[in-house]
Protein backbone atom coordinates (compact mmCIF):
# COMPACT_ATOMS: atom_id res chain seq x y z
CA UNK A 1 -45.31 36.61 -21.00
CA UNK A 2 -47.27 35.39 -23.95
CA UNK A 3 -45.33 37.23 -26.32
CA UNK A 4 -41.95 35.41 -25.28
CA UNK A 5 -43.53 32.27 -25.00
CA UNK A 6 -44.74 32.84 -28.55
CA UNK A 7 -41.11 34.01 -29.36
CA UNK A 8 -39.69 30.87 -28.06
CA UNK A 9 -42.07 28.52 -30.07
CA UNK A 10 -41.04 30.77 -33.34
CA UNK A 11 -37.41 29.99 -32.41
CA UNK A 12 -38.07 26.03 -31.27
CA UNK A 13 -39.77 25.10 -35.03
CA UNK A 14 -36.63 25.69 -37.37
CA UNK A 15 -34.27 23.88 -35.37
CA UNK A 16 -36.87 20.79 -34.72
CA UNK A 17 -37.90 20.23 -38.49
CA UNK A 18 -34.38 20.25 -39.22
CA UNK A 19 -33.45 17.44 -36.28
CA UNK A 20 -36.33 15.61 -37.07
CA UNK A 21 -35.26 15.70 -40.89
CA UNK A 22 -31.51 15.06 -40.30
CA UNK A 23 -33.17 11.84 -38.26
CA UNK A 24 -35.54 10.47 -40.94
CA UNK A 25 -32.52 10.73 -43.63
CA UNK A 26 -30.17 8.63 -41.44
CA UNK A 27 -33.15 6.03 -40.63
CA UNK A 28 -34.01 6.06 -44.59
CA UNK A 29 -30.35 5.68 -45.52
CA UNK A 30 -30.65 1.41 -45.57
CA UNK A 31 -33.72 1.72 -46.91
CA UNK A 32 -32.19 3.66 -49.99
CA UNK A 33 -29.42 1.66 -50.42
CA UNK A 34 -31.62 -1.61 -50.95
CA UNK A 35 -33.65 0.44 -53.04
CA UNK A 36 -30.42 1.38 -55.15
CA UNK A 37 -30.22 -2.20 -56.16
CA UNK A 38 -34.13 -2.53 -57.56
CA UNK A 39 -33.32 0.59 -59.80
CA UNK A 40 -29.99 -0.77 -61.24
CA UNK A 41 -31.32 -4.69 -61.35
CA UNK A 42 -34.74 -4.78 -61.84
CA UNK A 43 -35.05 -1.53 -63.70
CA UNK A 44 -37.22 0.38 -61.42
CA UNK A 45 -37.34 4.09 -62.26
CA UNK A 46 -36.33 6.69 -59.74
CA UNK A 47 -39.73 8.34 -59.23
CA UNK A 48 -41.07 4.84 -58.23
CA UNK A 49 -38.34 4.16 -56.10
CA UNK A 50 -39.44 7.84 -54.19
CA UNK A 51 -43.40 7.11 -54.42
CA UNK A 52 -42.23 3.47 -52.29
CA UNK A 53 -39.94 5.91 -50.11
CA UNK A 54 -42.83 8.59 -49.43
CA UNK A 55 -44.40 5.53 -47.58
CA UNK A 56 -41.78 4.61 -45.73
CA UNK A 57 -41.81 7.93 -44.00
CA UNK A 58 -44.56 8.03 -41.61
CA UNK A 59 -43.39 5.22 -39.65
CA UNK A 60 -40.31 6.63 -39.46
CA UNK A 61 -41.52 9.88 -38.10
CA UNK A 62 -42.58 8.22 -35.24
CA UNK A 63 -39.26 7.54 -34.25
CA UNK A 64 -37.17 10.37 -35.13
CA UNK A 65 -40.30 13.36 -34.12
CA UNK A 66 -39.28 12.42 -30.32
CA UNK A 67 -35.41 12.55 -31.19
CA UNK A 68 -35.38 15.34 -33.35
CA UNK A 69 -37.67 17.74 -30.95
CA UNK A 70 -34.59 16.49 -28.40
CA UNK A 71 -32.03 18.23 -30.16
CA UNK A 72 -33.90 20.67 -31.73
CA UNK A 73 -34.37 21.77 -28.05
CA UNK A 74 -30.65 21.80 -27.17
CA UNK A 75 -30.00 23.86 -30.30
CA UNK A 76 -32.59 26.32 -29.53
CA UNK A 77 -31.75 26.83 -26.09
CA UNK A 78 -27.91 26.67 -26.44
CA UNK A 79 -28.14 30.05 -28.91
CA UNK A 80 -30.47 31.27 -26.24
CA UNK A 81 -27.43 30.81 -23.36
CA UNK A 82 -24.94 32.33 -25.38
CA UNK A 83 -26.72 35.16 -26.79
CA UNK A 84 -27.83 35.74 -22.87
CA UNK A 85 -31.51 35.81 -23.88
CA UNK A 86 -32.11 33.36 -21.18
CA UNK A 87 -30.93 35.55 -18.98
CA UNK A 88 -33.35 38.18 -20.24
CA UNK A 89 -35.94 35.82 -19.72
CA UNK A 90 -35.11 35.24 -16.01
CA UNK A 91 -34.70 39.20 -15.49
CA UNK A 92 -38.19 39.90 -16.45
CA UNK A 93 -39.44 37.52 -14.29
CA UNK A 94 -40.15 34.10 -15.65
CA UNK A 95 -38.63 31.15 -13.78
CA UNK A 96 -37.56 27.81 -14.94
CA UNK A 97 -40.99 26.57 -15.17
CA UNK A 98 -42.54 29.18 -16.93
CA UNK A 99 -39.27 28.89 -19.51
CA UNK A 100 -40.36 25.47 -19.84
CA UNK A 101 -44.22 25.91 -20.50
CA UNK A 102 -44.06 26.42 -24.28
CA UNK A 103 -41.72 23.67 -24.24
CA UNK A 104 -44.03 21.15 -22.82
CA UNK A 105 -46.73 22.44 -25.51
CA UNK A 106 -44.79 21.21 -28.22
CA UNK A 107 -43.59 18.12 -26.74
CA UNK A 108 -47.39 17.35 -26.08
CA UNK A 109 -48.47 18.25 -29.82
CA UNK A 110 -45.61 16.14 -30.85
CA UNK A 111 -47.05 13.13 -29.08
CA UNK A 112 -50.61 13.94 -30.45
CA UNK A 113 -49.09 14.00 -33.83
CA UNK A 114 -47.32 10.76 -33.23
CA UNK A 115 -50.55 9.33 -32.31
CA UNK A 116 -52.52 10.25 -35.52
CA UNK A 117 -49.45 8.67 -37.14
CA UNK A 118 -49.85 5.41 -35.70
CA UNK A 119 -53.71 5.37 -35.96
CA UNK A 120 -54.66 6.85 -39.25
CA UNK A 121 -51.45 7.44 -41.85
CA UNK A 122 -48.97 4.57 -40.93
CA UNK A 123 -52.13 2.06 -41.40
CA UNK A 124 -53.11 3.41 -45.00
CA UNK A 125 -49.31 4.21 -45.82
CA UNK A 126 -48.77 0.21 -45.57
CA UNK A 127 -52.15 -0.51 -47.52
CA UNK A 128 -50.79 1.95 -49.98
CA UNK A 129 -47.50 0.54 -50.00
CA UNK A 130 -48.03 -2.66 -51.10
CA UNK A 131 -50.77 -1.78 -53.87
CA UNK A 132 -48.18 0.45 -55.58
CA UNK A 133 -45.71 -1.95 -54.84
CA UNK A 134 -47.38 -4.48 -57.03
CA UNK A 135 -48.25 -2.13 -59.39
CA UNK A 136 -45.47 -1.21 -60.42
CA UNK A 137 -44.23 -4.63 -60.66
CA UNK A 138 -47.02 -5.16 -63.03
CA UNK A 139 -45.65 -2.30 -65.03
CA UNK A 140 -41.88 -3.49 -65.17
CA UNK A 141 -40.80 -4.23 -68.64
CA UNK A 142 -39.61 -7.99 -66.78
CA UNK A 143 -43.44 -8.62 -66.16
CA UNK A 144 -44.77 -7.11 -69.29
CA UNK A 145 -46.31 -10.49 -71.49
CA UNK A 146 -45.05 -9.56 -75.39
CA UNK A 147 -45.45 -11.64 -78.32
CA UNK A 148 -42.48 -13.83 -78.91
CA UNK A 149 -40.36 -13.13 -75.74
CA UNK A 150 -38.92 -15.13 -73.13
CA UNK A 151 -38.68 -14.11 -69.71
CA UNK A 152 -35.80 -15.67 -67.73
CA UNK A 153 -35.67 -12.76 -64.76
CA UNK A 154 -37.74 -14.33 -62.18
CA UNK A 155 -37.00 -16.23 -59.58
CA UNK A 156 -37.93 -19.86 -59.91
CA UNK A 157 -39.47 -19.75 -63.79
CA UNK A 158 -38.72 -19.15 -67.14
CA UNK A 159 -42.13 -18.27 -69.28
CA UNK A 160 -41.63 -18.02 -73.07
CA UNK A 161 -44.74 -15.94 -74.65
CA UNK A 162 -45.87 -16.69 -78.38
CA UNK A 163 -48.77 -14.65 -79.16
CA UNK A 164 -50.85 -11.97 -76.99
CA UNK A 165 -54.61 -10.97 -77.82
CA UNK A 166 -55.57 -7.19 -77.81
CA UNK A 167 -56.83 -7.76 -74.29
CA UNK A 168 -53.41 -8.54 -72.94
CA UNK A 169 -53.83 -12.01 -72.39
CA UNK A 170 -51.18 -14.04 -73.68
CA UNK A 171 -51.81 -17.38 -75.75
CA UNK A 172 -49.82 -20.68 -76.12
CA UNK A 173 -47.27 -19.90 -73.20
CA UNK A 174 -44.31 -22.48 -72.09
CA UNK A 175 -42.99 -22.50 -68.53
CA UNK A 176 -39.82 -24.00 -67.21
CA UNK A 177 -39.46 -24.40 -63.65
CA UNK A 178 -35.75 -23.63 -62.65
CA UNK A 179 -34.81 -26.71 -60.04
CA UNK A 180 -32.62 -25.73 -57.22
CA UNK A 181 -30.43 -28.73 -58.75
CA UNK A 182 -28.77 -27.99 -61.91
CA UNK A 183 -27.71 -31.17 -62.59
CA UNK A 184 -31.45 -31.65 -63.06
CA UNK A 185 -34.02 -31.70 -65.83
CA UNK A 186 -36.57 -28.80 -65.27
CA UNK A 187 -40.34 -29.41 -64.90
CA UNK A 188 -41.86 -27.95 -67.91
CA UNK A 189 -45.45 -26.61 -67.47
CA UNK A 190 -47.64 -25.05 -70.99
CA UNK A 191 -50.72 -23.10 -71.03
CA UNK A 192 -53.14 -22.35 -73.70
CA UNK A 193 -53.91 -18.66 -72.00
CA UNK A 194 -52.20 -16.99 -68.99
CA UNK A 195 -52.76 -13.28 -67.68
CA UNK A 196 -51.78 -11.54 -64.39
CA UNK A 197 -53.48 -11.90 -60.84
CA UNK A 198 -52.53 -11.32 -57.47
CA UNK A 199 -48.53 -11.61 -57.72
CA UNK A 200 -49.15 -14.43 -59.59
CA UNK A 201 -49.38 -16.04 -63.46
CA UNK A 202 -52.75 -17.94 -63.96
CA UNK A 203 -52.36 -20.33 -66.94
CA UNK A 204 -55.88 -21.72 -68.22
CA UNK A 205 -55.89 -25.31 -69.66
CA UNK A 206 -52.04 -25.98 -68.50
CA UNK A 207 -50.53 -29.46 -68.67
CA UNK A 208 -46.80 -30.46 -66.91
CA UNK A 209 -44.14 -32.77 -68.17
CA UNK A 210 -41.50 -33.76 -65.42
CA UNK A 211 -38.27 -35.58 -66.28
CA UNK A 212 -36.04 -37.83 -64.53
CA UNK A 213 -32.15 -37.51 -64.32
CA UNK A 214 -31.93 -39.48 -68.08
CA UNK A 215 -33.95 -36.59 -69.65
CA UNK A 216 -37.08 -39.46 -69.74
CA UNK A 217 -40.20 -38.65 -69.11
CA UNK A 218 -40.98 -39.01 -65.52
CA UNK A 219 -44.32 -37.93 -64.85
CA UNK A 220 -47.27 -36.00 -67.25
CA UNK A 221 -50.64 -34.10 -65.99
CA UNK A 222 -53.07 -31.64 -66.85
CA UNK A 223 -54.56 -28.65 -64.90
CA UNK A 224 -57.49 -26.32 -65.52
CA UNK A 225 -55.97 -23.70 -63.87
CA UNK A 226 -52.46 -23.29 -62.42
CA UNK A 227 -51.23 -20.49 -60.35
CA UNK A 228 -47.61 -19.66 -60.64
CA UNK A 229 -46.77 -17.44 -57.89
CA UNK A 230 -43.71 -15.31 -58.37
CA UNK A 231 -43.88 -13.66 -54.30
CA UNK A 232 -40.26 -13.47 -54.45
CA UNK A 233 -40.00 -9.88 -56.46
CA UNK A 234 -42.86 -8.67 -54.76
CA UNK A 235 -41.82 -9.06 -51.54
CA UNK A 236 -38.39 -7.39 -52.55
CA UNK A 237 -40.14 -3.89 -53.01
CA UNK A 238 -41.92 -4.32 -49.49
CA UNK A 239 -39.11 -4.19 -47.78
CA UNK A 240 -38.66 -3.19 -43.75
CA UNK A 241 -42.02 -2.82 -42.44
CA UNK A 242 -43.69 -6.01 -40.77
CA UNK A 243 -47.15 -6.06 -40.59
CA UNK A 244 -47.48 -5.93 -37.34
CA UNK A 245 -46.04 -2.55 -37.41
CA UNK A 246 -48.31 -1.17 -39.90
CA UNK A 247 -51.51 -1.90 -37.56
CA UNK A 248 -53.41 0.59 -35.07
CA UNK A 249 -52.89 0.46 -31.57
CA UNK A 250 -56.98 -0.17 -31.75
CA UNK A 251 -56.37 -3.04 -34.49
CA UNK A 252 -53.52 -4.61 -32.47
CA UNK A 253 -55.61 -4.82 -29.21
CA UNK A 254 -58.67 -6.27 -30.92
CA UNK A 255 -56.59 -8.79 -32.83
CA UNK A 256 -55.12 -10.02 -29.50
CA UNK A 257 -58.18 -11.89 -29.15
CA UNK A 258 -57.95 -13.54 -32.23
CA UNK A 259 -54.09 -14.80 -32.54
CA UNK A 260 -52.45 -17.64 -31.13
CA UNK A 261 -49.91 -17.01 -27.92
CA UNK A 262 -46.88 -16.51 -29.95
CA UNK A 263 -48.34 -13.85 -32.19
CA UNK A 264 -49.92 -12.30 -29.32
CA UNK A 265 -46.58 -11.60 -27.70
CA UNK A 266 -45.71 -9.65 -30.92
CA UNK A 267 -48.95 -7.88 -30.82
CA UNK A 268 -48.31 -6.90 -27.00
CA UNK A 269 -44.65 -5.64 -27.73
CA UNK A 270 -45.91 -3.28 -30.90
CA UNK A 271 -48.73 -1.88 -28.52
CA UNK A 272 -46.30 -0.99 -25.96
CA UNK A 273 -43.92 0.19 -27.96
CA UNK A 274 -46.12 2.56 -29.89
CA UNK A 275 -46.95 4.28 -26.41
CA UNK A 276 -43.39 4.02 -25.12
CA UNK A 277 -42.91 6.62 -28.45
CA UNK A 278 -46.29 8.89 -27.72
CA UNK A 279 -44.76 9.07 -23.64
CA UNK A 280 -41.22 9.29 -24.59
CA UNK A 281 -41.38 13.29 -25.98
CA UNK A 282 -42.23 15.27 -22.79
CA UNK A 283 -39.25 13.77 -21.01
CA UNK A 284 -36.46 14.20 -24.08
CA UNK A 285 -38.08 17.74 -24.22
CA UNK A 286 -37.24 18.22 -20.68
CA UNK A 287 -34.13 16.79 -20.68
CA UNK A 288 -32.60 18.85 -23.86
CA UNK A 289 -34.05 22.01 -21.95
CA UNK A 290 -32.22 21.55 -18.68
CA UNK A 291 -29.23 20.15 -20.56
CA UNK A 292 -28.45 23.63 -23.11
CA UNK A 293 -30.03 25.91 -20.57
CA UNK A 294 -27.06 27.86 -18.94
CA UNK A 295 -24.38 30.10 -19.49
CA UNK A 296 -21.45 28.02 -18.80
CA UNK A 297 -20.12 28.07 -22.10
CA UNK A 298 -17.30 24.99 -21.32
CA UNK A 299 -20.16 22.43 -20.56
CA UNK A 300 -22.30 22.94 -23.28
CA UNK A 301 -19.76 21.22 -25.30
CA UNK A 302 -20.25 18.15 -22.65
CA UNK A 303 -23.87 18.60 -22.88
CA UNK A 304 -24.36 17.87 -26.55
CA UNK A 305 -21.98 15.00 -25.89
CA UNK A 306 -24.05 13.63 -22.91
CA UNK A 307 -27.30 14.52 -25.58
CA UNK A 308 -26.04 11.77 -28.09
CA UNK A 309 -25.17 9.16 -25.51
CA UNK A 310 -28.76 9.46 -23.66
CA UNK A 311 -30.44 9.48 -27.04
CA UNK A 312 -28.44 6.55 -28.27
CA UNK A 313 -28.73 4.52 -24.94
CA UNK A 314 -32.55 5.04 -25.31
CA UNK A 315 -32.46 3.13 -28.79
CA UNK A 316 -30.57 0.67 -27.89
CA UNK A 317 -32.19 -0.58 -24.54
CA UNK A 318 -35.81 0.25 -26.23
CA UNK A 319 -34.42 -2.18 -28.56
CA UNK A 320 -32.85 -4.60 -26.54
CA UNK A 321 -35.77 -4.99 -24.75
CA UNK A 322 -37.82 -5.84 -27.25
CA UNK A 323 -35.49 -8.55 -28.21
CA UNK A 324 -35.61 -10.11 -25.14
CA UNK A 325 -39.46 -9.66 -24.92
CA UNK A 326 -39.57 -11.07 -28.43
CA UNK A 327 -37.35 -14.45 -27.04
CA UNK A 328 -39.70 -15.13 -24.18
CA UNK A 329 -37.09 -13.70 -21.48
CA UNK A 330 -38.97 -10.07 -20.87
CA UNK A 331 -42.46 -9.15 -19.95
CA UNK A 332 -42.97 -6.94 -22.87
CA UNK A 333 -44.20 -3.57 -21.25
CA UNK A 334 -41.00 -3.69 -18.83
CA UNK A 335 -38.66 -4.48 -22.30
CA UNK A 336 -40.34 -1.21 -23.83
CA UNK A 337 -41.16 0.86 -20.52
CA UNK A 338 -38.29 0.25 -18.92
CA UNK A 339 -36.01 3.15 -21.26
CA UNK A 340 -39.21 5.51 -20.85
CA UNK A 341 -38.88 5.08 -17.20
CA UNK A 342 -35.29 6.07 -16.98
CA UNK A 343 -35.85 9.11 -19.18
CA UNK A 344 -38.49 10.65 -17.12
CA UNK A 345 -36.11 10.04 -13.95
CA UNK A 346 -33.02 11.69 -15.73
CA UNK A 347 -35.27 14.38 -16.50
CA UNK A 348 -37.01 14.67 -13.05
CA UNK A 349 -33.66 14.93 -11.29
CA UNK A 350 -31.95 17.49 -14.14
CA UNK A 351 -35.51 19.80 -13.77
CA UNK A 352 -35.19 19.79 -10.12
CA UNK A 353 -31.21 20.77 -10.41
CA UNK A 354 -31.98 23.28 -12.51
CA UNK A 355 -34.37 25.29 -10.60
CA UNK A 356 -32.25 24.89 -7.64
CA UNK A 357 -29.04 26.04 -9.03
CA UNK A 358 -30.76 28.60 -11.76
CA UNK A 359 -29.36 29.64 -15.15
């Protein structure tokens, strides 16, 4: 017995990590398309662009591990059915549930795995995320302060640099702000030193000149420090993951103390929807089994059929619900129970058909 259950675990792996990877490429695909446009606009170089994917992935996982191990199942099982080593297994002695034992171990480590996703790498792959996301906006030629250069790339200034000391602050620097208004005059701001900080320009000892629709002079003041914030490029490269998302299931419950009623809604609906993933593997385990175990050879094109409408119906009411949970109209562990629910119904009632009716 333990040597076919170890066979069947040898045979589950190749076609899981290839489900689960065929999964995380379709759920990266927008990702990489918006990340297509920093590379040909903003200049970022492909290995950058792949260091801010690698980040992206975890999250992801936790989406496509319960998916994947799905169909892996269905492929495993459906080579088992037509090569009749199912029936083998049934000759010697092992029933439906003892078939299904090894099964259930994976689907199990797959939700422990999940888990240590969502409380240890997804938090530090966010943390990460945005540190070299800033980095290597700092490192852009756009961002890098020259002698004699003007910058007009960013969003809502121009900066001209004249000179730069060796310790790459820059000296005598001459900001226009571009208005949303063409027609109008721009605000003109001028700094005797800037230097990086935080997404942001500091420029020491600034003064601003305003004008008014004549080109006059509308309005003159000083500053001994002004922050130009340039957020919008930043927030470009962290594309797709809310914060939210990017906390613990232990962060989110202590910071529903601390939020205000709308955010703790928010809070509620990520904590319940990172269970409704850890809970959602042992039933899509046991429904793949019972839906590729067989020898009927005319259903099994059927099955794979009914495969991609369950897992597809599961997306989209998970995330229906948590639309509706998000508006107000949904208590938010019935928006993102509710598909779990289902799943280990279907999956009762196609376990208990199975050992009825056999292989």
């Amino acid at each position: 017995m333990k040597i076919i259950n170890r066979y069947i675990l040898d045979e589950l792996k190749g076609p899981i990590i290839l489900a689960v990877f065929v999964f995380t490429f379709i759920f990266l695909l927008d990702i990489v398309v918006t990340m297509m446009e920093h590379i040909i606009v903003k200049g970022i170089s492909v290995f950058d662009v792949l260091r801010l994917l690698s980040f992206y992935i975890p999250p992801i996982l936790t989406q496509t591990i319960p998916i994947g191990m799905f169909l892996g199942i269905m492929i495993c099982f459906t080579k088992f059915s037509r090569n009749s080593e199912s029936v083998a297994m049934v000759s010697t002695g092992m029933s439906i549930r003892d078939i299904l034992k090894p099964i259930l171990a994976i689907a199990i480590g797959a939700s422990i795995f999940i888990i240590f996703l969502q409380e240890s790498i997804i938090p530090r792959s966010f943390i990460k995320l945005k540190y070299v996301g800033a980095k290597i906006a700092y490192e852009n030629p756009v961002f890098q302060l020259k002698e004699k250069t003007f910058i007009d790339n960013l969003d809502e200034y121009s900066i001209y640099v004249d000179e730069v000391d060796s310790d790459g602050k820059a000296k005598n620097i001459i900001a226009f702000e571009k208005p949303e208004d063409k027609s109008k005059f721009p605000m003109v701001l001028t700094g005797e030193e800037a230097f990086w900080k935080d997404n942001s320009i500091i420029l020491k000892e600034s003064q601003f000149v305003s004008f008014d629709e004549t080109g006059k002079k509308n309005l003159v003041g000083t500053f001994d420090e002004k922050r130009v914030v340039l957020t919008a490029y930043f927030q470009d490269l962290n594309i797709k993951i809310k914060d939210v998302e990017a906390l613990s299931i232990i962060d989110l419950i202590k910071g529903l103390k601390k939020v205000e009623a709308t955010e703790a809604i928010r809070y509620k609906i990520e904590i319940f929807r990172k269970l409704a993933l850890v809970f959602s593997t042992v039933p899509l385990a046991v429904i793949g089994f019972c839906l590729s175990l067989g020898h009927h050879r005319i259903s099994k094109k059927y099955s794979f059929i009914l495969a991609m409408i369950i897992i597809f119906a599961y997306i989209i009411f998970l995330n229906i619900g948590i639309v509706m949970a998000t508006a107000g109209k949904l208590n938010p562990f019935i928006a993102t129970w509710t598909p779990n629910v289902l799943l280990y119904f279907l999956g009762y009632k196609l376990y208990k058909a199975k050992e009825v009716r056999g292989i």
